[in-house]
Every structure is written in structure tokens, then in C-alpha cells.
N, C-alpha and C. Protein backbone atom coordinates (compact mmCIF):
# COMPACT_ATOMS: atom_id res chain seq x y z
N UNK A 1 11.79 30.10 -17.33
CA UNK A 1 11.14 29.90 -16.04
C UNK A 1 11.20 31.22 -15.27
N UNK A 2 10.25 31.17 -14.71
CA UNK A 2 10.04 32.63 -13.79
C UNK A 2 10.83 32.94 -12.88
N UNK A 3 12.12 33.56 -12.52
CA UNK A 3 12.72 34.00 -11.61
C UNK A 3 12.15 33.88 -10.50
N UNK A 4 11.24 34.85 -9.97
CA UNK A 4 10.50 34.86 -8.67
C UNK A 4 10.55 33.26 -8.01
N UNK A 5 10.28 32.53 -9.20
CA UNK A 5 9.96 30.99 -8.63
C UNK A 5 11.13 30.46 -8.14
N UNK A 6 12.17 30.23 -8.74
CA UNK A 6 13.67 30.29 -8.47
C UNK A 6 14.02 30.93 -7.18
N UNK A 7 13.84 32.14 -7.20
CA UNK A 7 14.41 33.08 -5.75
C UNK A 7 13.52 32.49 -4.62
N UNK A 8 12.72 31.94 -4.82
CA UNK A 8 11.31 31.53 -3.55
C UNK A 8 11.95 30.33 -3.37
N UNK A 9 12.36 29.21 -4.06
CA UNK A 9 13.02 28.04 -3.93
C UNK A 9 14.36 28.44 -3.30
N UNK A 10 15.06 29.40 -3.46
CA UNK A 10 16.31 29.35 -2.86
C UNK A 10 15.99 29.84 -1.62
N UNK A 11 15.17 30.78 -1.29
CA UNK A 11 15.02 31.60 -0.28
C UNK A 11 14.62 30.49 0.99
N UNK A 12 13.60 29.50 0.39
CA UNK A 12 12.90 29.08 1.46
C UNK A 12 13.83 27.37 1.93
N UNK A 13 14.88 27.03 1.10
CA UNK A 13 15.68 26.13 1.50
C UNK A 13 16.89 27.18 2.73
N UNK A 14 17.21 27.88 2.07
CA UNK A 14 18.32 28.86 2.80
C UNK A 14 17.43 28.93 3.73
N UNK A 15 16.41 29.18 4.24
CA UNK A 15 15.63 29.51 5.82
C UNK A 15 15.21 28.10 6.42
N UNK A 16 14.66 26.78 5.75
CA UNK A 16 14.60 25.87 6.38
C UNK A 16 15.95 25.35 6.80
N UNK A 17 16.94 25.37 6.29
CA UNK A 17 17.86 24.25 6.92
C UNK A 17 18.68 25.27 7.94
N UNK A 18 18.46 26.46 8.03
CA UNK A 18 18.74 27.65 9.03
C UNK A 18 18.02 27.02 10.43
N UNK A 19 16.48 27.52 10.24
CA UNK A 19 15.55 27.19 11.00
C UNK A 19 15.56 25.87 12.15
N UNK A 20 15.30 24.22 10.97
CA UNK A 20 15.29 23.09 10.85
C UNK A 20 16.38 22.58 11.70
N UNK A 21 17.64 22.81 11.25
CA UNK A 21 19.28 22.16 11.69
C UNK A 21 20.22 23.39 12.28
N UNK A 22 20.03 24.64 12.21
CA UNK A 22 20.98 25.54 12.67
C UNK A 22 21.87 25.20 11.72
N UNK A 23 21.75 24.88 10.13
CA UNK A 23 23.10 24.86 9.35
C UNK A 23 23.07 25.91 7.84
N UNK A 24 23.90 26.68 7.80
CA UNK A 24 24.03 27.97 6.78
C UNK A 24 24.44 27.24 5.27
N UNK A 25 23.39 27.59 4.80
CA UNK A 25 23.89 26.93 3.23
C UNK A 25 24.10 28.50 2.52
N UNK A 26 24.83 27.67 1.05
CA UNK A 26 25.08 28.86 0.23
C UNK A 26 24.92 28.45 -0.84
N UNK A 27 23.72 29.46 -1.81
CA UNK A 27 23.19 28.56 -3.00
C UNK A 27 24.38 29.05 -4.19
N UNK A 28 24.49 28.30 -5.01
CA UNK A 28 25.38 28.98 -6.09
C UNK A 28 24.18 29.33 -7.60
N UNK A 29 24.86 29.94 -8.47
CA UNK A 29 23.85 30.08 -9.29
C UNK A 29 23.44 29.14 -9.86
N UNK A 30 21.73 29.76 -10.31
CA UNK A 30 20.94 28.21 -10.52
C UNK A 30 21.45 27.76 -12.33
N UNK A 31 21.76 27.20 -12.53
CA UNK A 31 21.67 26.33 -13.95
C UNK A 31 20.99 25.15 -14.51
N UNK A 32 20.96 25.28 -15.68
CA UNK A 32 19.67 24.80 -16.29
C UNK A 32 20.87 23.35 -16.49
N UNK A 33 19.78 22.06 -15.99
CA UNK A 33 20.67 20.51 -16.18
C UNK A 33 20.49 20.24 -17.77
N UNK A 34 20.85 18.98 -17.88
CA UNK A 34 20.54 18.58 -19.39
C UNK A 34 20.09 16.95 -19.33
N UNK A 35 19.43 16.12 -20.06
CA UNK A 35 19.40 14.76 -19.73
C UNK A 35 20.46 13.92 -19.50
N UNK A 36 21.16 14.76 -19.85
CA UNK A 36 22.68 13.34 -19.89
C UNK A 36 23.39 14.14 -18.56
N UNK A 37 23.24 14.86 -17.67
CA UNK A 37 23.71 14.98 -16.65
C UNK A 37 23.65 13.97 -15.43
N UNK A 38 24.56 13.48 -15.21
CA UNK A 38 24.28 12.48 -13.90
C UNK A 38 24.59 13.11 -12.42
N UNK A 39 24.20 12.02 -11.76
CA UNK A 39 24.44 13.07 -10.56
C UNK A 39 24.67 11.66 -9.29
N UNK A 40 24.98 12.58 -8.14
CA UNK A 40 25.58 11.67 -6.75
C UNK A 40 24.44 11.81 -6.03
N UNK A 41 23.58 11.89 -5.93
CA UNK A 41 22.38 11.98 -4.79
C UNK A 41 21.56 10.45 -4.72
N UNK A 42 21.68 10.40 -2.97
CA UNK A 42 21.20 9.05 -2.91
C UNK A 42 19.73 9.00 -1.97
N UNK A 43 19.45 9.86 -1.92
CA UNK A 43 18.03 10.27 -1.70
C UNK A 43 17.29 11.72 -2.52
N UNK A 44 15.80 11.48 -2.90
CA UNK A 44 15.13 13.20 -3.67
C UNK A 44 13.81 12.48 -2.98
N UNK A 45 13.65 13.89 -2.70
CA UNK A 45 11.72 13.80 -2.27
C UNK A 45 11.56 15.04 -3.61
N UNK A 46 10.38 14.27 -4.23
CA UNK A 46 9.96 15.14 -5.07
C UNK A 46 8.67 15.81 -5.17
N UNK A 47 7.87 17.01 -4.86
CA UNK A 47 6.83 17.22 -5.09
C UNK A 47 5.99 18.10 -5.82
N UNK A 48 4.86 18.13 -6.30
CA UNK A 48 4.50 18.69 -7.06
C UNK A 48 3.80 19.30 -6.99
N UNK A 49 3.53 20.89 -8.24
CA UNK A 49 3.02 22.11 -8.06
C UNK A 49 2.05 22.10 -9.30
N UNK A 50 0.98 22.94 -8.66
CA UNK A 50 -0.18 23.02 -8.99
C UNK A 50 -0.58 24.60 -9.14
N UNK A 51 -1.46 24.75 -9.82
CA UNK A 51 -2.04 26.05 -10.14
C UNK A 51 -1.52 26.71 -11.19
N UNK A 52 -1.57 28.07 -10.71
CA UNK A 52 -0.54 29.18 -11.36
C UNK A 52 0.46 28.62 -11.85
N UNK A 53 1.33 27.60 -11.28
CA UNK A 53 3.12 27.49 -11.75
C UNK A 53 2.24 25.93 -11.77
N UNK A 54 2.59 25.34 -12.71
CA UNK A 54 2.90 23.24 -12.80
C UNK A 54 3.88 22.68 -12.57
N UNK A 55 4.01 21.94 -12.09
CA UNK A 55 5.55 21.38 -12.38
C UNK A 55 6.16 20.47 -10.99
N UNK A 56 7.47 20.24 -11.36
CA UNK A 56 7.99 19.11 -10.30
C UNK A 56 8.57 19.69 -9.28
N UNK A 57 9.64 19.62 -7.84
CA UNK A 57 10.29 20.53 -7.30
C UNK A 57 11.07 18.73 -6.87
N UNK A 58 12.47 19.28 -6.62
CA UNK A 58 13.64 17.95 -6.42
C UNK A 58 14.34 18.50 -5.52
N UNK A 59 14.21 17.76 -4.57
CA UNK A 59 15.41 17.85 -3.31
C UNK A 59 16.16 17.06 -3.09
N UNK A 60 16.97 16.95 -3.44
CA UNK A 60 18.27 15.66 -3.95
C UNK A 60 19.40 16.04 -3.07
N UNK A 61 19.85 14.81 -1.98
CA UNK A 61 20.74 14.90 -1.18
C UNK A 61 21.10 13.13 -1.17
N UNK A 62 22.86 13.46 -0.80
CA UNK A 62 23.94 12.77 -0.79
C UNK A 62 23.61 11.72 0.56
N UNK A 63 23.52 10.51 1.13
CA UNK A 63 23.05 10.43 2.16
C UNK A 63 23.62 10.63 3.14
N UNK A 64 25.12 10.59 2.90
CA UNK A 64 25.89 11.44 4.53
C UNK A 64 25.59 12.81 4.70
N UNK A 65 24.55 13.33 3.99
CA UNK A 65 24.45 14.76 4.36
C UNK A 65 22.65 13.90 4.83
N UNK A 66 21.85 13.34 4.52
CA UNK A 66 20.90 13.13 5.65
C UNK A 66 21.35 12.56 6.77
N UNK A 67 22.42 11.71 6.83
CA UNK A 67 22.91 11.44 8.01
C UNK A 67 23.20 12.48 9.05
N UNK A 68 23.59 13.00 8.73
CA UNK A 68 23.92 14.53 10.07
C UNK A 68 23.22 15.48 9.73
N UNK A 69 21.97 15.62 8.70
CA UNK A 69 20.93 16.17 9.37
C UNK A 69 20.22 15.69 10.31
N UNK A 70 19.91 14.28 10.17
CA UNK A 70 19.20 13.39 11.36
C UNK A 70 19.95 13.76 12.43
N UNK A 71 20.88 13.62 12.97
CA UNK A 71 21.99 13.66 13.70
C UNK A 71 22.00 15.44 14.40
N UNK A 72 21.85 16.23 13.82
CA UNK A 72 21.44 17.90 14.46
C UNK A 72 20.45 17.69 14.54
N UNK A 73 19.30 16.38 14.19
CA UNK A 73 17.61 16.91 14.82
C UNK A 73 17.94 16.10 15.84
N UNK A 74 18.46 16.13 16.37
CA UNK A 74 18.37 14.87 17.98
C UNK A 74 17.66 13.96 17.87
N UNK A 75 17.18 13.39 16.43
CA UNK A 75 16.87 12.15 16.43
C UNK A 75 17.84 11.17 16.95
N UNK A 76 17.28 10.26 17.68
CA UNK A 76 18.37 8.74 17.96
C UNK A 76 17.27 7.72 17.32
N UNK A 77 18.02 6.73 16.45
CA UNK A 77 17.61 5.71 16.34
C UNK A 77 18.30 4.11 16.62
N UNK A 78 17.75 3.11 16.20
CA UNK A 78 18.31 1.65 17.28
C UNK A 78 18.72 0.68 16.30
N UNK A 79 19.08 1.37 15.03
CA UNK A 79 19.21 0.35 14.29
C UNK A 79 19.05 0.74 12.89
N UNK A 80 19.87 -0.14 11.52
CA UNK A 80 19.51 0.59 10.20
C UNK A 80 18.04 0.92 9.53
N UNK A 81 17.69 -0.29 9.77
CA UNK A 81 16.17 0.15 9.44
C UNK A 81 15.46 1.01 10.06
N UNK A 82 15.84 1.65 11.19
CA UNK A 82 14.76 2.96 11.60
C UNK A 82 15.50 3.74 10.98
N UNK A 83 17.19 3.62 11.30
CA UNK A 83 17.49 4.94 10.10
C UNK A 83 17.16 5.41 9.12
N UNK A 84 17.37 4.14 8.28
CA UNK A 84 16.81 4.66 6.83
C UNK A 84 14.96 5.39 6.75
N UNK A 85 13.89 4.82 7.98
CA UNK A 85 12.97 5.27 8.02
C UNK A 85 12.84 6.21 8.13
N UNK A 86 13.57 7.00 8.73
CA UNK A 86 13.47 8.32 9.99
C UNK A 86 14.10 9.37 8.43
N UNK A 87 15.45 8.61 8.27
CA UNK A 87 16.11 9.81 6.71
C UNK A 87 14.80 9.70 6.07
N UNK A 88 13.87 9.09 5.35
CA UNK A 88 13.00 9.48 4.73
C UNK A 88 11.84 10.02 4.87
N UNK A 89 11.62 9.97 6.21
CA UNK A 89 10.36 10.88 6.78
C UNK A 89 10.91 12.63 6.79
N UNK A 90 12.15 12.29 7.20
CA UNK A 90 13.46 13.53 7.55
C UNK A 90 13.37 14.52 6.33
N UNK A 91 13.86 13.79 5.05
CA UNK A 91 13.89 14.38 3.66
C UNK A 91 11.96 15.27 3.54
N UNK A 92 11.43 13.79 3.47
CA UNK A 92 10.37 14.20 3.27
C UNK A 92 9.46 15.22 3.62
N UNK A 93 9.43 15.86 5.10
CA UNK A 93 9.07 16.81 5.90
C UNK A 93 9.77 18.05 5.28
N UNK A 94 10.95 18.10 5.57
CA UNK A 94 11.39 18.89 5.07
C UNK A 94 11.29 19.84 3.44
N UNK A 95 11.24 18.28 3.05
CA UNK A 95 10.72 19.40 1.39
C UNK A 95 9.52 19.71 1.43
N UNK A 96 8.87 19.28 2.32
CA UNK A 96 7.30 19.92 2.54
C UNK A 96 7.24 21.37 2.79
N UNK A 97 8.21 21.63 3.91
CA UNK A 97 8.50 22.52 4.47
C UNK A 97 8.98 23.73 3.65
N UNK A 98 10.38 23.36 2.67
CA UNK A 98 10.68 24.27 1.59
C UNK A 98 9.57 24.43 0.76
N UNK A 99 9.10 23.87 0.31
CA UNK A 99 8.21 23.98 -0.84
C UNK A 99 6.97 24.73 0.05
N UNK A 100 6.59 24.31 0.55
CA UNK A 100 5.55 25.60 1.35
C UNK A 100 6.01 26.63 1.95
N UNK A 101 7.11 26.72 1.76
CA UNK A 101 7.90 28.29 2.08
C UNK A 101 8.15 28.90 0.60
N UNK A 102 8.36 28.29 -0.03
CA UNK A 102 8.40 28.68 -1.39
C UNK A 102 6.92 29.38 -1.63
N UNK A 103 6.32 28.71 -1.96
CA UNK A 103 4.63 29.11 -2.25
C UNK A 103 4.04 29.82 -1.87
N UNK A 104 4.52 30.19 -0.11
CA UNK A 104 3.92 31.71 0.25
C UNK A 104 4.80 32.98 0.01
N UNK A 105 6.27 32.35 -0.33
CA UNK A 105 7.28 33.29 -0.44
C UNK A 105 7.57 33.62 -2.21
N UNK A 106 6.47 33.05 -3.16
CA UNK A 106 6.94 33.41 -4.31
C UNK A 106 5.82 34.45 -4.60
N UNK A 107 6.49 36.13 -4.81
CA UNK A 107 6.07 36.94 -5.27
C UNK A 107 5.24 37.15 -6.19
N UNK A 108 3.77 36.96 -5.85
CA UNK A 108 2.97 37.74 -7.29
C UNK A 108 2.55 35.48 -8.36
N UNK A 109 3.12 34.84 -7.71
CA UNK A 109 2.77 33.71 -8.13
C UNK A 109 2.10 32.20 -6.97
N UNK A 110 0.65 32.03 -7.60
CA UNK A 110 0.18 31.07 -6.49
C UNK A 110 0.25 30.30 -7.03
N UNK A 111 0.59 29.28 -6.37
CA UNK A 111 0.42 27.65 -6.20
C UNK A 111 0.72 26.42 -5.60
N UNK A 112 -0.36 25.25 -5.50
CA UNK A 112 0.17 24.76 -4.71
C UNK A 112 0.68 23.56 -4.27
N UNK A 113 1.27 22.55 -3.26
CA UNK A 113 2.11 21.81 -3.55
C UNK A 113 1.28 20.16 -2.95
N UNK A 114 2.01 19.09 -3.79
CA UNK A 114 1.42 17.86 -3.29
C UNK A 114 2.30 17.01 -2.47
N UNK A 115 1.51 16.68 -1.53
CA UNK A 115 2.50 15.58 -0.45
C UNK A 115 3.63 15.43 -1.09
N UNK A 116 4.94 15.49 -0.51
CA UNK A 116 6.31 14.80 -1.05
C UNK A 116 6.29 13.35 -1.62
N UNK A 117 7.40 12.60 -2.04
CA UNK A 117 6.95 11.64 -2.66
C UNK A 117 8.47 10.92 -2.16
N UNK A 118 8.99 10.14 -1.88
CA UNK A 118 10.49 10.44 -1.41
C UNK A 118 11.41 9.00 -1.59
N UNK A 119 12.18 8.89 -2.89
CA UNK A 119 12.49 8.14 -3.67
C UNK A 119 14.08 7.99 -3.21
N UNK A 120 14.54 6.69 -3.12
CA UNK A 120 15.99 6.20 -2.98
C UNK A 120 17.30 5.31 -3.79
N UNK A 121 18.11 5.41 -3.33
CA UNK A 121 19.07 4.87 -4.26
C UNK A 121 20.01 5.13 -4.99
N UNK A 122 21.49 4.94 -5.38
CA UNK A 122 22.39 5.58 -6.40
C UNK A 122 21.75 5.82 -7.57
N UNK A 123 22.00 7.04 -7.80
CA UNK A 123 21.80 6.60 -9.37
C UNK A 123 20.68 6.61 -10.07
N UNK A 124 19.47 7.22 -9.29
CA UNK A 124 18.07 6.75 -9.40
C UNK A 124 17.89 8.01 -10.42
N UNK A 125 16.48 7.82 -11.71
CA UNK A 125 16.83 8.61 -12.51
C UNK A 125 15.50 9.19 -12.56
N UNK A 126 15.20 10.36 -12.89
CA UNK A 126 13.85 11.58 -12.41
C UNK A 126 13.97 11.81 -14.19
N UNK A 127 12.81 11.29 -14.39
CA UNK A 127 12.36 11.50 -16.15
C UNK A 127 10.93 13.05 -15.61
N UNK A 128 11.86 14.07 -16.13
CA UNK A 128 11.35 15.17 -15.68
C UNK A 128 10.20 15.95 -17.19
N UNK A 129 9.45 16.31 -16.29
CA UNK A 129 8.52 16.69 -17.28
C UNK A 129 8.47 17.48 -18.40
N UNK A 130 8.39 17.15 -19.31
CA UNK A 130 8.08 17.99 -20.59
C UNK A 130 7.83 20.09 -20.98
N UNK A 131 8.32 19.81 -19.81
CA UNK A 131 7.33 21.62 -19.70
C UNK A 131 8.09 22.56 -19.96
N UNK A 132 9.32 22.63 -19.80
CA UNK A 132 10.09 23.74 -19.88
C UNK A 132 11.73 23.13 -19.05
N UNK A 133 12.64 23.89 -19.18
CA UNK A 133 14.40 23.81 -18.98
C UNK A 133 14.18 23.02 -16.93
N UNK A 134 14.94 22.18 -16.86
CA UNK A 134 14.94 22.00 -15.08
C UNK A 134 16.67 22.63 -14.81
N UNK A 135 16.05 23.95 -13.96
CA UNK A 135 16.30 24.29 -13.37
C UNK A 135 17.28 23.88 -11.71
N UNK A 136 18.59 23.89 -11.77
CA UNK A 136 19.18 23.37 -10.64
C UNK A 136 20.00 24.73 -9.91
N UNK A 137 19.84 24.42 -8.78
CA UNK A 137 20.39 25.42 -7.53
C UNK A 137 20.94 24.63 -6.44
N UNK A 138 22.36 24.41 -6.72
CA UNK A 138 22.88 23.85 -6.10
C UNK A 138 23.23 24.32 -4.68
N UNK A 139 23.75 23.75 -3.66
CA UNK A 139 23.89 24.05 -2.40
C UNK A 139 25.07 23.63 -2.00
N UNK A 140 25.78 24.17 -0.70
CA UNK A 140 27.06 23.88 -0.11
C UNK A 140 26.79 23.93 1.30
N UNK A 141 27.17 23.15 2.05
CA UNK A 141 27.22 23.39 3.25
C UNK A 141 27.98 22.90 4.26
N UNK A 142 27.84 23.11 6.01
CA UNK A 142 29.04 22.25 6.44
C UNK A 142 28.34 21.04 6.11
N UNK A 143 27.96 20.45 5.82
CA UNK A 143 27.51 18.91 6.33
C UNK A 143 27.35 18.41 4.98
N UNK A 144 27.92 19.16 3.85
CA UNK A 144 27.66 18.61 2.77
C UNK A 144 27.24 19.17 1.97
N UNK A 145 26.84 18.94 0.22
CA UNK A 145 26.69 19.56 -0.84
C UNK A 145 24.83 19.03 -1.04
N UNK A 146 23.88 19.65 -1.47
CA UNK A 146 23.13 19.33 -2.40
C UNK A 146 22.17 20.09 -3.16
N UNK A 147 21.25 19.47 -4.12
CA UNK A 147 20.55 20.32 -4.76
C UNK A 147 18.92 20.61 -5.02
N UNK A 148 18.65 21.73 -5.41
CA UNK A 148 17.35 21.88 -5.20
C UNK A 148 16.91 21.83 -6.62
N UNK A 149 16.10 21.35 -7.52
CA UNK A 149 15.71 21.12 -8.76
C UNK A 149 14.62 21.82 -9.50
N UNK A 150 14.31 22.52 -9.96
CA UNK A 150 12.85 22.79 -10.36
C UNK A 150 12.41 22.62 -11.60
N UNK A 151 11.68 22.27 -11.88
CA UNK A 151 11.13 22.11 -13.49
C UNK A 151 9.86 22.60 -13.64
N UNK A 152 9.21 23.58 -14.29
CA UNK A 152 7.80 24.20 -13.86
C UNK A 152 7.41 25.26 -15.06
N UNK A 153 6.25 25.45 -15.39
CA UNK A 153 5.86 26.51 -16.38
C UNK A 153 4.83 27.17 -15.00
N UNK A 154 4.31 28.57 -16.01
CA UNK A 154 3.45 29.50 -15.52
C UNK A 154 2.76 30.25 -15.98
């Protein structure tokens, strides 16, 4: 997978949740998952890339870390069910946001991205596309751990 694409994905999460929440993440190096890897994420908006690069992009977070992102956007809500509404509009915007920071921020590669898609639950399992190694770039932060996914040819 193309580096550039990688560094544009890290670059443009490290500036949204800067931007977005006022909160400093720190990516660690990206590694390639395997199918039998499981994982703790109880929300992913996933969306997809077109053109130049194909492929999926995964934003997979723990939900006490959407919880106090909601919570630094001065959202208030009145009850669980707007919560859970608001975390998924929340997720969802946001990977809009990375991923179109990605796309103008990946060097020398166009393409472009489709509405988020924004999927819930323990445990929930992303049968990732055929195309080449998925790519993970994990994250740390105060408010919690998560990860950014990519799976994509070019």
C-alpha cells in the first residue's frame, strides 16, 4: 500500500480530533491486521474510496471514547436514545471529515470518498476487501485508544 496514503490518513485524523475536540492523539506505527485479529471497538464508520486509490477506510472507536467526544462537542442530550443518535452522526461526520482531509492531503494521489456508513456493536466484524494487506494505525489519547483502518490499492 502506498505510504503517502497512510501518512494522509494519519495526518488528517491527528488534525481533526485537534481541530474537532481540542484532543492530541498519537499515532503509533501503522501495522498490517490479519483475519483472526479481534478487536474492542464498539462503534466504525466506514467509507469508501474511489478513483486513483479503491478501497475501504475504518474508524473504529471504543464507545467511552465517543462518549467524551460528544461530551468536548458541547453536545447535551435528554436521554439514551438521542445519545446513541448524536454518537453516530458524531462518528459519522467526523470520518467524513478525516477522510476528506486525507484526499486533499494525500500527495500526488486522487480520490474520492463515499458518504460514511456507520455500523455498531461488540464485536461487529468488517469482511474487508480483497485488494491488498489492511492496514491499521492505531491511536492513543486522553480520552481513550482507537483505530484508523485502511485497506486500498492504487
Amino acid at each position: 500500500m502506498d505510504e503517502r496514503l497512510i501518512e494522509a490518513f494519519r495526518g488528517a485524523t491527528t488534525n481533526t480530533f485537534r481541530d474537532m475536540f481540542g484532543v492530541a492523539v498519537s499515532a503509533s506505527k501503522p501495522t498490517e491486521l490479519s483475519a483472526k485479529d479481534g478487536h474492542s471497538w464498539d462503534i466504525t464508520a466506514l467509507v469508501g474510496l474511489a478513483g486513483e486509490v479503491q478501497g475501504v477506510v475504518a474508524i473504529r472507536l471504543p464507545g467511552t471514547v465517543v462518549t467524551a467526544l460528544l461530551e468536548k462537542s458541547g453536545i447535551e442530550v435528554a436521554d439514551e436514545g438521542e445519545r446513541s443518535s448524536m454518537q453516530s452522526g458524531l462518528v459519522g461526520e467526523m470520518s467524513n471529515i478525516i477522510a476528506g482531509g486525507a484526499s486533499s492531503g494525500a500527495a500526488g494521489l486522487e480520490f474520492e470518498i463515499s458518504p460514511p456508513v456507520v455500523v455498531r456493536g461488540p464485536n461487529h466484524r468488517i469482511d474487508w476487501p480483497a485488494i491488498g494487506p489492511v492496514i491499521s494505525i492505531a491511536f492513543s489519547s486522553p480520552v481513550g485508544p482507537f483505530e484508523v483502518a485502511v485497506c486500498a490499492k492504487s
